[in-house]
N, C-alpha and C. Protein backbone atom coordinates (compact mmCIF):
# COMPACT_ATOMS: atom_id res chain seq x y z
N UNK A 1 167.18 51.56 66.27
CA UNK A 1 167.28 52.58 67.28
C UNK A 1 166.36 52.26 68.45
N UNK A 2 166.72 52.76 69.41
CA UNK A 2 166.15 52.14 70.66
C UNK A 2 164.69 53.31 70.79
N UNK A 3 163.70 52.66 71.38
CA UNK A 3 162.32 52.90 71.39
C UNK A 3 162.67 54.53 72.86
N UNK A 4 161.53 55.28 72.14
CA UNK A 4 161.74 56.42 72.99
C UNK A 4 161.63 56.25 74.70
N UNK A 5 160.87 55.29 75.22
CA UNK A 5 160.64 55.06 76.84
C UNK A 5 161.27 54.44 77.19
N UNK A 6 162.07 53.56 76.36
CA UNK A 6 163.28 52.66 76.72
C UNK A 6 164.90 54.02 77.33
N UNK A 7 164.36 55.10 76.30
CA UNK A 7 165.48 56.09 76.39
C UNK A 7 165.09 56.65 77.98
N UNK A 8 164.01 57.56 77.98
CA UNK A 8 163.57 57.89 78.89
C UNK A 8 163.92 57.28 80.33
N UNK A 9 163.56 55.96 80.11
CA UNK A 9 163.64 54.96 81.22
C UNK A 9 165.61 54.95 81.34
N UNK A 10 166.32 55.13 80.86
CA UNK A 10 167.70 55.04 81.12
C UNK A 10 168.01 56.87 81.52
N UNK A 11 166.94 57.60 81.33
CA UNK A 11 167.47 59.00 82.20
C UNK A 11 167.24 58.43 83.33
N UNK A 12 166.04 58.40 84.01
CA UNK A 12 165.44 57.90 85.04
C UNK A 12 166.61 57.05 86.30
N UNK A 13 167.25 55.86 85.11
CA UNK A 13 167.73 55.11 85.88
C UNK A 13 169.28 55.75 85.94
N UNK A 14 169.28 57.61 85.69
CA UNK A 14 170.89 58.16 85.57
C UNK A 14 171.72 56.99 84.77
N UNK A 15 171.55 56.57 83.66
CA UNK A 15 172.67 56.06 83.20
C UNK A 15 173.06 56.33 81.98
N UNK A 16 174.13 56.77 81.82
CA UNK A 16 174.53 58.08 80.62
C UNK A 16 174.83 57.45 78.82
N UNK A 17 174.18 56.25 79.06
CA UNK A 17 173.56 55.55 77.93
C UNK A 17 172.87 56.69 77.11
N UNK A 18 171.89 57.26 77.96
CA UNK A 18 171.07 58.16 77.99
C UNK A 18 171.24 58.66 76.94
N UNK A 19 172.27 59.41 77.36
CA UNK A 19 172.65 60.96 76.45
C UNK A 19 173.18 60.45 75.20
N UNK A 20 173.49 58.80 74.81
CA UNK A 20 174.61 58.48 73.88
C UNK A 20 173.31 57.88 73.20
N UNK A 21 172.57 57.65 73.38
CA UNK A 21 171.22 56.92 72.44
C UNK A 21 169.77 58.45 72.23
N UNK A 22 170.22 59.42 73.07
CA UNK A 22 169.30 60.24 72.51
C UNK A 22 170.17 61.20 71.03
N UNK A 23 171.70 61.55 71.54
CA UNK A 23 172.41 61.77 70.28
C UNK A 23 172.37 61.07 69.28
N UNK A 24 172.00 59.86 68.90
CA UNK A 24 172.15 58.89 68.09
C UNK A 24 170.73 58.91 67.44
N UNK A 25 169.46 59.24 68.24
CA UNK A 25 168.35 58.91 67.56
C UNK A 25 167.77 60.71 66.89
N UNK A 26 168.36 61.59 68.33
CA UNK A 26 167.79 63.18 68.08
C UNK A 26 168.77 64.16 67.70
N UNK A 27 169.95 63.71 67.70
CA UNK A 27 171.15 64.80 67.41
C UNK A 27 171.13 65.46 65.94
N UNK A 28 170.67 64.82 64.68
CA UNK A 28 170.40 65.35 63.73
C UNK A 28 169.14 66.70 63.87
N UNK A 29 168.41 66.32 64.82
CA UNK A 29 167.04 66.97 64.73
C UNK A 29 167.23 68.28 65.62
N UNK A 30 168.15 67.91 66.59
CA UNK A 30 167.98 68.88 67.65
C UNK A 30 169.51 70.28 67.22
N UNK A 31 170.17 69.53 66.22
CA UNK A 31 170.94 70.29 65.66
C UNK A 31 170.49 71.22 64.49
N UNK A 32 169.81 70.68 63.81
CA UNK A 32 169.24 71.29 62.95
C UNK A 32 168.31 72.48 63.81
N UNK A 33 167.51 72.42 64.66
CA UNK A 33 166.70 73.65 65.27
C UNK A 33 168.05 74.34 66.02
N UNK A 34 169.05 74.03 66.48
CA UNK A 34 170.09 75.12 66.89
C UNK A 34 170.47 75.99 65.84
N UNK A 35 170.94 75.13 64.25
CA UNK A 35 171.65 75.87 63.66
C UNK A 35 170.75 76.88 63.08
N UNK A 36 169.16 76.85 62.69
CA UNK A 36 168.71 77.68 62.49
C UNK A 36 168.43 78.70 62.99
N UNK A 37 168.62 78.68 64.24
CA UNK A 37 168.06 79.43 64.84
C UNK A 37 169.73 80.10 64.97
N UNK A 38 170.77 79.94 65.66
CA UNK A 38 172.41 80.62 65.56
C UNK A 38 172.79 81.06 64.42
N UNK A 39 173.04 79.62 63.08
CA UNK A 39 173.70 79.77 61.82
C UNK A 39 175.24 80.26 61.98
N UNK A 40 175.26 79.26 63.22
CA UNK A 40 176.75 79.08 63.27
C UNK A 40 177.16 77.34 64.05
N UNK A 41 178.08 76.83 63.45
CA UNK A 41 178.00 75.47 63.94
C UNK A 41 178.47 74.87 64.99
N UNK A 42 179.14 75.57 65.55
CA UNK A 42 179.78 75.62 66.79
C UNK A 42 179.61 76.06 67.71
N UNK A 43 178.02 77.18 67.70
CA UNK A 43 177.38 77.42 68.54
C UNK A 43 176.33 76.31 68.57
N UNK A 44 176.15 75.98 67.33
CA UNK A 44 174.88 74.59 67.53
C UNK A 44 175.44 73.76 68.23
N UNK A 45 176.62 73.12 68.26
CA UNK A 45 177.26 72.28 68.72
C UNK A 45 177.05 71.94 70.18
N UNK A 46 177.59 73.26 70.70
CA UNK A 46 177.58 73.47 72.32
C UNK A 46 176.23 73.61 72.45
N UNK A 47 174.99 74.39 71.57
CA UNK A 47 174.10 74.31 72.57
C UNK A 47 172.98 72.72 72.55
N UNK A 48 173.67 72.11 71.55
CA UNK A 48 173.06 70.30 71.51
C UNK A 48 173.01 70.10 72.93
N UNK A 49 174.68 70.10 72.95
CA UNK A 49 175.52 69.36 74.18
C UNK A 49 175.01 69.85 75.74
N UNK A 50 174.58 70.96 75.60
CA UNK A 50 173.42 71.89 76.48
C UNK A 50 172.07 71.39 76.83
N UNK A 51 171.84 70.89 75.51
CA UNK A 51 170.59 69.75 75.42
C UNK A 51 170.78 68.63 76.34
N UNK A 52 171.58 67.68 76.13
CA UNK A 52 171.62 66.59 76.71
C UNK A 52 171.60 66.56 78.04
N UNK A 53 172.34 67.77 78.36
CA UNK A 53 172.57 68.02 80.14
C UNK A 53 171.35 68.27 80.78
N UNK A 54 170.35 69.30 79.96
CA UNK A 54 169.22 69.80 80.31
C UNK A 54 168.48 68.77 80.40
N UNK A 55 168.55 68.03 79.61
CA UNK A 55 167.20 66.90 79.39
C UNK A 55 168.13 65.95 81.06
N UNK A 56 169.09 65.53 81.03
CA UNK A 56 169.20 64.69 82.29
C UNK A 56 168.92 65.37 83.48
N UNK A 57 169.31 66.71 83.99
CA UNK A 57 168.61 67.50 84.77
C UNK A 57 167.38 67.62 85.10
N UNK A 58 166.25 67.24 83.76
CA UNK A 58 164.90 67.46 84.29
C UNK A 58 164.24 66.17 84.10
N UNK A 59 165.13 64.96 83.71
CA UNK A 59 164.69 63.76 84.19
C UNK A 59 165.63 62.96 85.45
N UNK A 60 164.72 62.67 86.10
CA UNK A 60 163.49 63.29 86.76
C UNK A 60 163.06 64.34 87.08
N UNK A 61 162.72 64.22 87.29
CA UNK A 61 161.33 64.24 88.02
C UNK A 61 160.19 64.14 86.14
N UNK A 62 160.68 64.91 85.01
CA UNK A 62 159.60 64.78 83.66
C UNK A 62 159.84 63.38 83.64
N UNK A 63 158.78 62.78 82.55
CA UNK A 63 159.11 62.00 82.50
C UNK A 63 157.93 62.09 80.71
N UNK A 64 158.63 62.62 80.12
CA UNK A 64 158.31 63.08 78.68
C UNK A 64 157.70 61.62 77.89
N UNK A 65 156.30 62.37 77.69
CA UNK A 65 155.79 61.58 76.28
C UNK A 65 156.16 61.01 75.07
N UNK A 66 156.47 62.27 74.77
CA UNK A 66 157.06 62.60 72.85
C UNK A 66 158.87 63.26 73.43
N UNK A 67 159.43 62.01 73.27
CA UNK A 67 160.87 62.70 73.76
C UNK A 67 161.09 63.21 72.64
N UNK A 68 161.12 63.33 71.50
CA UNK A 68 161.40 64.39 70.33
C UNK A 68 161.26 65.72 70.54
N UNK A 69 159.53 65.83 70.48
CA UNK A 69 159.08 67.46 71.07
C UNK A 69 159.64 67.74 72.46
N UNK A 70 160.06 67.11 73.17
CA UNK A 70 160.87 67.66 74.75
C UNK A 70 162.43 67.97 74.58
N UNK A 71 162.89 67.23 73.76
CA UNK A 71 164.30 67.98 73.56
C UNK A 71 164.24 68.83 72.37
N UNK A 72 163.48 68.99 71.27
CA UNK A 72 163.59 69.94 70.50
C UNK A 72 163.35 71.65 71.04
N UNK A 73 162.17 71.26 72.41
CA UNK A 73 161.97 72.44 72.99
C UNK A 73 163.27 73.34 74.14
N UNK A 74 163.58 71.63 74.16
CA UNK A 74 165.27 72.55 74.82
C UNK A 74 165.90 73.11 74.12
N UNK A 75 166.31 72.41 73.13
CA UNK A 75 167.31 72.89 72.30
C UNK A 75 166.85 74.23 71.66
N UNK A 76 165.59 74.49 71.48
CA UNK A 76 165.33 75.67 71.18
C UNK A 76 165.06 77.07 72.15
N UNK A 77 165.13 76.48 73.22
CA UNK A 77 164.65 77.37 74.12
C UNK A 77 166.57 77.63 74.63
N UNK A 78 167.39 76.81 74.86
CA UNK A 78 169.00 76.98 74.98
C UNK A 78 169.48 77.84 73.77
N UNK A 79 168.90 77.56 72.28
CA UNK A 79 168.88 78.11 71.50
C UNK A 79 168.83 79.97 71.18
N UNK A 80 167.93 79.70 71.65
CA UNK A 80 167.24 81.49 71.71
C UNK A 80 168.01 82.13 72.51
N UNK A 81 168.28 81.41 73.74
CA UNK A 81 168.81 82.07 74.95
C UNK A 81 170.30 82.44 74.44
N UNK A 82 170.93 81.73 73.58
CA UNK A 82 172.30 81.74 73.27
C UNK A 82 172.39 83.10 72.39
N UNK A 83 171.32 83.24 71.42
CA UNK A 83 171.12 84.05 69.99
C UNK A 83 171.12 85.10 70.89
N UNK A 84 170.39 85.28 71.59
CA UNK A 84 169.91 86.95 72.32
C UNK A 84 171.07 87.05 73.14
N UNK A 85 171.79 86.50 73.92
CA UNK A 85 172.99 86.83 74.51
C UNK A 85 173.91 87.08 73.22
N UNK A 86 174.43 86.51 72.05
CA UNK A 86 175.45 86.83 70.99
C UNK A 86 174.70 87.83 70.29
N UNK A 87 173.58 88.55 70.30
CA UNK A 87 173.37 89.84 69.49
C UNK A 87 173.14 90.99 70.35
N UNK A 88 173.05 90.45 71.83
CA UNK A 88 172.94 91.62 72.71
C UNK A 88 173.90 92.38 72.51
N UNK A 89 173.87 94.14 72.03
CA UNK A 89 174.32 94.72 71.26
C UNK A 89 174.85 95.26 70.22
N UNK A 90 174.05 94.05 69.05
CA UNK A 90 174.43 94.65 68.12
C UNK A 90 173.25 95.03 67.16
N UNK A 91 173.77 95.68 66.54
CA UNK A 91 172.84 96.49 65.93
C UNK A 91 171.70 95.79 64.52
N UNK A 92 170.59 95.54 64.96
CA UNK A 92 169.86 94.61 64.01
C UNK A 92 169.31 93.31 64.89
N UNK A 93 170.07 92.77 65.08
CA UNK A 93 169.78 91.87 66.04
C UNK A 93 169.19 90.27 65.14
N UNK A 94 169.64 90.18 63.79
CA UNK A 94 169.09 89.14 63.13
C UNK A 94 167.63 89.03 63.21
N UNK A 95 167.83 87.55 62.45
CA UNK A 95 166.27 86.69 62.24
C UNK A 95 165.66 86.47 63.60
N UNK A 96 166.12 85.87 64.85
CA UNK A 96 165.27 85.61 65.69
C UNK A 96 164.12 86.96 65.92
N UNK A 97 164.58 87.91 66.56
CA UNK A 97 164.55 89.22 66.58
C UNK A 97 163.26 89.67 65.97
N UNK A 98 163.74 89.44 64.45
CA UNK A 98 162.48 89.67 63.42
C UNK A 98 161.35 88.77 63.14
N UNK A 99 161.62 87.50 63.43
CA UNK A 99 160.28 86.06 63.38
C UNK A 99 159.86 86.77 64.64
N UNK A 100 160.26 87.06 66.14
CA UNK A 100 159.32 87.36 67.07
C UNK A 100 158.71 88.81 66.93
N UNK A 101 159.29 89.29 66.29
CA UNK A 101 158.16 90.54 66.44
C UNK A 101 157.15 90.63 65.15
N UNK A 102 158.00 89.52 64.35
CA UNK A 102 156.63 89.28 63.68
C UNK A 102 155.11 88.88 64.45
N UNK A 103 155.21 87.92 65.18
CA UNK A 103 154.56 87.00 65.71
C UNK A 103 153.94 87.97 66.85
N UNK A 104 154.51 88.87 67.53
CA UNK A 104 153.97 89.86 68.86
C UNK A 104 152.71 90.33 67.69
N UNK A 105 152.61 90.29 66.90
CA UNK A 105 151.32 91.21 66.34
C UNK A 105 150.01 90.69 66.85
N UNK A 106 149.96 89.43 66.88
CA UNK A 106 149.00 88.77 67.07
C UNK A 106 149.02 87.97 68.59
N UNK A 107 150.45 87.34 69.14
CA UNK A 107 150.10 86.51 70.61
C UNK A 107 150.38 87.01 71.67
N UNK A 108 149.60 87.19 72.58
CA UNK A 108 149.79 87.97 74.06
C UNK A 108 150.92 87.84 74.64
N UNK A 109 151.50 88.58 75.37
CA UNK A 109 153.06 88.29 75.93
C UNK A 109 152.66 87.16 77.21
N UNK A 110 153.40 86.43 77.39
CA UNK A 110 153.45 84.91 78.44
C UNK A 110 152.87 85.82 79.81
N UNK A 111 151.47 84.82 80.49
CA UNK A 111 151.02 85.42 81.32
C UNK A 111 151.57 83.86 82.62
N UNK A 112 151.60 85.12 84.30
CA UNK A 112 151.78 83.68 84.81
C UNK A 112 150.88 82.74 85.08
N UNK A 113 149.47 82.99 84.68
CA UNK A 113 148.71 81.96 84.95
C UNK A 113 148.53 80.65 84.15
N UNK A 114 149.27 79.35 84.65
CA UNK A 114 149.54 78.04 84.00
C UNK A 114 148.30 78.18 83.09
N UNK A 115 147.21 78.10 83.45
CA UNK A 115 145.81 77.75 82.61
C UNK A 115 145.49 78.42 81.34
N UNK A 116 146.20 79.98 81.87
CA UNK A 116 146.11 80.62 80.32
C UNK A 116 147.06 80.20 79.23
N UNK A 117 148.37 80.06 79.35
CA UNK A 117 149.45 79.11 78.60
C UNK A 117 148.93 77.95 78.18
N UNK A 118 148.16 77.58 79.17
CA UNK A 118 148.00 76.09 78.13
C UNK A 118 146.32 76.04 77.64
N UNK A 119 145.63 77.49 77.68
CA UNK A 119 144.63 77.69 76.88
C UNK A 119 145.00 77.86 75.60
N UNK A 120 145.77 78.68 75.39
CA UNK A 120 146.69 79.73 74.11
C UNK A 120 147.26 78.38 73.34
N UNK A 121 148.24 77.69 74.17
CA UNK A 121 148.82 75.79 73.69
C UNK A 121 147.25 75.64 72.92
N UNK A 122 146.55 75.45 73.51
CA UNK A 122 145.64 74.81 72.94
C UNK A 122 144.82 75.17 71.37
N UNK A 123 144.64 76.39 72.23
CA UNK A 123 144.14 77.18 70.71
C UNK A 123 145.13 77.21 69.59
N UNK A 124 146.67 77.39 69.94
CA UNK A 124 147.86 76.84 68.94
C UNK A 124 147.32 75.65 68.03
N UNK A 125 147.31 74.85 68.44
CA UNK A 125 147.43 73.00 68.19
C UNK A 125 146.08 73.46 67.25
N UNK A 126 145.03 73.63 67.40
CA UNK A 126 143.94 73.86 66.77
C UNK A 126 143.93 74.81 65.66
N UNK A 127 144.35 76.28 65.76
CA UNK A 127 144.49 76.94 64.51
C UNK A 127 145.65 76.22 63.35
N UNK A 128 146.98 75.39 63.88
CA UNK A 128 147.61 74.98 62.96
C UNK A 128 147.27 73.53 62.39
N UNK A 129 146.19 72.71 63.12
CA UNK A 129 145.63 71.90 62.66
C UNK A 129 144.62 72.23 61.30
N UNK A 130 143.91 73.71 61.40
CA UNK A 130 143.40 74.41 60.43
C UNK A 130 143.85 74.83 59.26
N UNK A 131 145.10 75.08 59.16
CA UNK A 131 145.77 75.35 58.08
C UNK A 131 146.02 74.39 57.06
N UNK A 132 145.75 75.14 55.92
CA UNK A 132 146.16 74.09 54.50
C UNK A 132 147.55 73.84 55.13
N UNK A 133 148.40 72.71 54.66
CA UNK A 133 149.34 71.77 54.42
C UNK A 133 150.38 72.91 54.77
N UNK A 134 150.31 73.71 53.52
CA UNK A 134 151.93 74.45 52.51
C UNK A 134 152.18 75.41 54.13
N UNK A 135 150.67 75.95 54.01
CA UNK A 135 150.85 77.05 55.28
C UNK A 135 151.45 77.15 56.70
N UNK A 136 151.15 75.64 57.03
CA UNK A 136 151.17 75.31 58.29
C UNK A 136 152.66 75.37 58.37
N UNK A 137 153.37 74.49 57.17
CA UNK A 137 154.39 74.30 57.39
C UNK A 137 155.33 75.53 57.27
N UNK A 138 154.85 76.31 55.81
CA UNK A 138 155.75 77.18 56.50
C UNK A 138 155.77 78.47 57.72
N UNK A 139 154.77 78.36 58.39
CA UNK A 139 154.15 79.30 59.58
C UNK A 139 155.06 78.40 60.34
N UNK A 140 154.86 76.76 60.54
CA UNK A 140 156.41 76.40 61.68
C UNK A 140 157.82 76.79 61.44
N UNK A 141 158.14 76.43 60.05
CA UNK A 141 159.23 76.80 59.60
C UNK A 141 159.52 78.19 59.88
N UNK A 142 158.84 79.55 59.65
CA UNK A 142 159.10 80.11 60.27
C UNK A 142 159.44 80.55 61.91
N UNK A 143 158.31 80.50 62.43
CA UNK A 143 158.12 80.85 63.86
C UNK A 143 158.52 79.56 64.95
N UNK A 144 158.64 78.69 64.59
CA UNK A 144 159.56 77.59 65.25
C UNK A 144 160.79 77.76 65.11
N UNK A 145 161.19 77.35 63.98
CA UNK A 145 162.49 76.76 63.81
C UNK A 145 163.21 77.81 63.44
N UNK A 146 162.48 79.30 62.79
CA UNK A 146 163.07 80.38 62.62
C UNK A 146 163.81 80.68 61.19
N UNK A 147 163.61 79.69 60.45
CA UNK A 147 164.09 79.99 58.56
C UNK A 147 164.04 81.00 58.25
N UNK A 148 164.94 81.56 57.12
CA UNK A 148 164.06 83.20 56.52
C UNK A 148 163.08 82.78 55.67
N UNK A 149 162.11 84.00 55.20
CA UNK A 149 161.72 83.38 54.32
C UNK A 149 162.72 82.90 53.16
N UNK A 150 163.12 83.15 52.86
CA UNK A 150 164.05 83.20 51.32
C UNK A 150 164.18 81.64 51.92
N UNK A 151 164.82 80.95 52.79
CA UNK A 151 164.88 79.83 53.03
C UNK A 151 163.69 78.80 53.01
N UNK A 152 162.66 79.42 52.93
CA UNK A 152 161.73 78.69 53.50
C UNK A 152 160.82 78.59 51.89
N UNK A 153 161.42 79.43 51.30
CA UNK A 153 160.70 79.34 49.75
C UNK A 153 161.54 78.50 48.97
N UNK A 154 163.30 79.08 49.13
CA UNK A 154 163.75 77.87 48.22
C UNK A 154 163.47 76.16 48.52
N UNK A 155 163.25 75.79 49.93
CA UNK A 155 162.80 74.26 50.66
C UNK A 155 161.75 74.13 49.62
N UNK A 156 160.67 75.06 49.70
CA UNK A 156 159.21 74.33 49.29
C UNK A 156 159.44 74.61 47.82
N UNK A 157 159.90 75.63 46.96
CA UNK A 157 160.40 75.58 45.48
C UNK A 157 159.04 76.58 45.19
N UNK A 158 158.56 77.55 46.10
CA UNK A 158 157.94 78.20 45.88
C UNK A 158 158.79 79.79 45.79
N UNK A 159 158.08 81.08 45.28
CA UNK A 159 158.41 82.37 45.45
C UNK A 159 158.71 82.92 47.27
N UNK A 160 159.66 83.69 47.13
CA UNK A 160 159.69 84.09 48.70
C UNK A 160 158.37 85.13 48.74
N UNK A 161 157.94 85.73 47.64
CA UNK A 161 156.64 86.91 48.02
C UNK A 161 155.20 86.19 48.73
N UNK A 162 155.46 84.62 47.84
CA UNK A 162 154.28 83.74 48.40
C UNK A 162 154.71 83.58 49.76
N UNK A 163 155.47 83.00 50.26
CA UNK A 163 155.90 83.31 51.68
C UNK A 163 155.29 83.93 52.11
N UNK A 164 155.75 85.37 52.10
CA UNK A 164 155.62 86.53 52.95
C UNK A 164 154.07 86.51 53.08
N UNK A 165 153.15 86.77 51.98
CA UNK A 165 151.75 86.65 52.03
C UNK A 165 150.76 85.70 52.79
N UNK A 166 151.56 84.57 52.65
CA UNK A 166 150.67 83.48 53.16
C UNK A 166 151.06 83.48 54.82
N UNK A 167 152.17 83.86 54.99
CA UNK A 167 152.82 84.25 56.47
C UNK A 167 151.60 85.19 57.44
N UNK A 168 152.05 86.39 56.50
CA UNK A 168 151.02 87.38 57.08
C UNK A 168 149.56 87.07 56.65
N UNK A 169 149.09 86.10 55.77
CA UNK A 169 147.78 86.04 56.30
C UNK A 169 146.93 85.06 57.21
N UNK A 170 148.33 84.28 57.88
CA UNK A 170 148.17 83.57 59.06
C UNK A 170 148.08 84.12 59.82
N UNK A 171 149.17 84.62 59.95
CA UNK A 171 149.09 85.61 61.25
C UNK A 171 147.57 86.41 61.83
N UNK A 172 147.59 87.25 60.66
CA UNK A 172 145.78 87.57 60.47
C UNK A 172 144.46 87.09 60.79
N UNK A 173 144.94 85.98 60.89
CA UNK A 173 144.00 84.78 61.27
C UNK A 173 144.44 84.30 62.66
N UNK A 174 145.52 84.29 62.61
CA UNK A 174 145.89 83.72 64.14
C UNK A 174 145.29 85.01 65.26
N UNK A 175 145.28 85.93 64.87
CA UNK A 175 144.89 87.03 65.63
C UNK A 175 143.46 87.29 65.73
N UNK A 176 142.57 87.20 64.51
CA UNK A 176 141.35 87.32 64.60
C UNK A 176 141.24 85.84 65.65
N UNK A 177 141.58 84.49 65.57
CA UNK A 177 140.93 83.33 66.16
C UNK A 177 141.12 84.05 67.54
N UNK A 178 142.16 84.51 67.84
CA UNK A 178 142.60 84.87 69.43
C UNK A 178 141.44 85.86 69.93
N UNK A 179 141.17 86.84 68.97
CA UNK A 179 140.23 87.77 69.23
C UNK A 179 138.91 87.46 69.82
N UNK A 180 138.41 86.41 68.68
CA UNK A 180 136.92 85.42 69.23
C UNK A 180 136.96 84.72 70.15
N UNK A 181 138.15 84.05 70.75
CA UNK A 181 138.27 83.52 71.88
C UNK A 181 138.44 84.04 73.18
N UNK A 182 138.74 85.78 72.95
CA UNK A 182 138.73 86.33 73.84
C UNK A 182 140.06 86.73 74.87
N UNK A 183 141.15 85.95 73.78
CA UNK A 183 142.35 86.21 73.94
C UNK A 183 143.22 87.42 73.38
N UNK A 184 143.15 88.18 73.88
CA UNK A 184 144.20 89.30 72.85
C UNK A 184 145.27 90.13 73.60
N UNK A 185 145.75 91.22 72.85
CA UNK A 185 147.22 91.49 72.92
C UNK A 185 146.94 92.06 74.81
């Protein structure tokens, strides 16, 4: 498979190689964060294909590090956008819905000052660097990629109650760290 700046370097140079060698190296990956987050496959489908466009659109002028983490963040961010338009109005509103208001307990709503976003980024990267192993992962698995728990217990072959506990006592923690830092709701 062709090296990630080699990919990069063929957005750059518009040549739609591009899109046929990032499907080939990220399409498993970037499908998988659609379908979890939809759990429908034909919405994952289109919003991949959403991906690819997005990512040639913002190259250039990006010119992405970790092309993995840059299209996974599309695809999840096309993702979300798709989920909340197909539940706008209905009643419940699924998993996305419920992982974020899990998560409002503890992280401030998006402020516009760049510096504070990428203070909060920062303090992110650091509290989940803190976490035992099991936790971390499933605190992404949740609040990333959006699993239920029940999903996220049968993966690890653990109880879903351990889930839930170890969930919320991240969270707990993610909120006290925010607190000492002087970050809060």
């Amino acid at each position: 498979m062709m090296e990630d700046s080699k990919i990069v370097e063929l957005y750059w140079l518009r040549s739609e190689k591009a899109i046929a060698e990032s499907e080939q190296k990220y399409g498993k990956y970037c499908h998988s964060i659609a379908n979890g987050i939809l759990r429908s496959r034909e919405d994952s489908e289109e919003c991949v294909n959403d991906t690819w466009l997005a990512a040639w659109n913002a190259m250039p002028p990006h010119r992405p590090s970790r092309l993995a983490t840059f299209l996974g963040k599309i695809t999840r961010r096309i993702a979300l956008h798709r989920a909340e338009k197909n539940n706008a109005g209905k009643r419940g509103g699924g998993e996305v819905p419920l992982a974020i208001g899990e998560l409002e307990e503890c992280i401030p709503a998006p402020r516009e000052d760049v510096a504070d976003e990428a203070a909060l980024a920062t303090l992110l990267d650091r509290f989940l660097e803190g976490l035992p192993e099991m936790t971390r992962t499933m605190f992404l698995q949740r609040y990333w990629y959006l699993r239920t728990c029940r999903e996220i217990a049968r993966e690890l072959g653990v109880g879903e109650s351990r889930v839930k506990v170890r969930l919320h006592r991240a969270r707990a923690q993610l909120r006290e760290m925010l607190e000492k830092e002087g970050i809060g709701l």
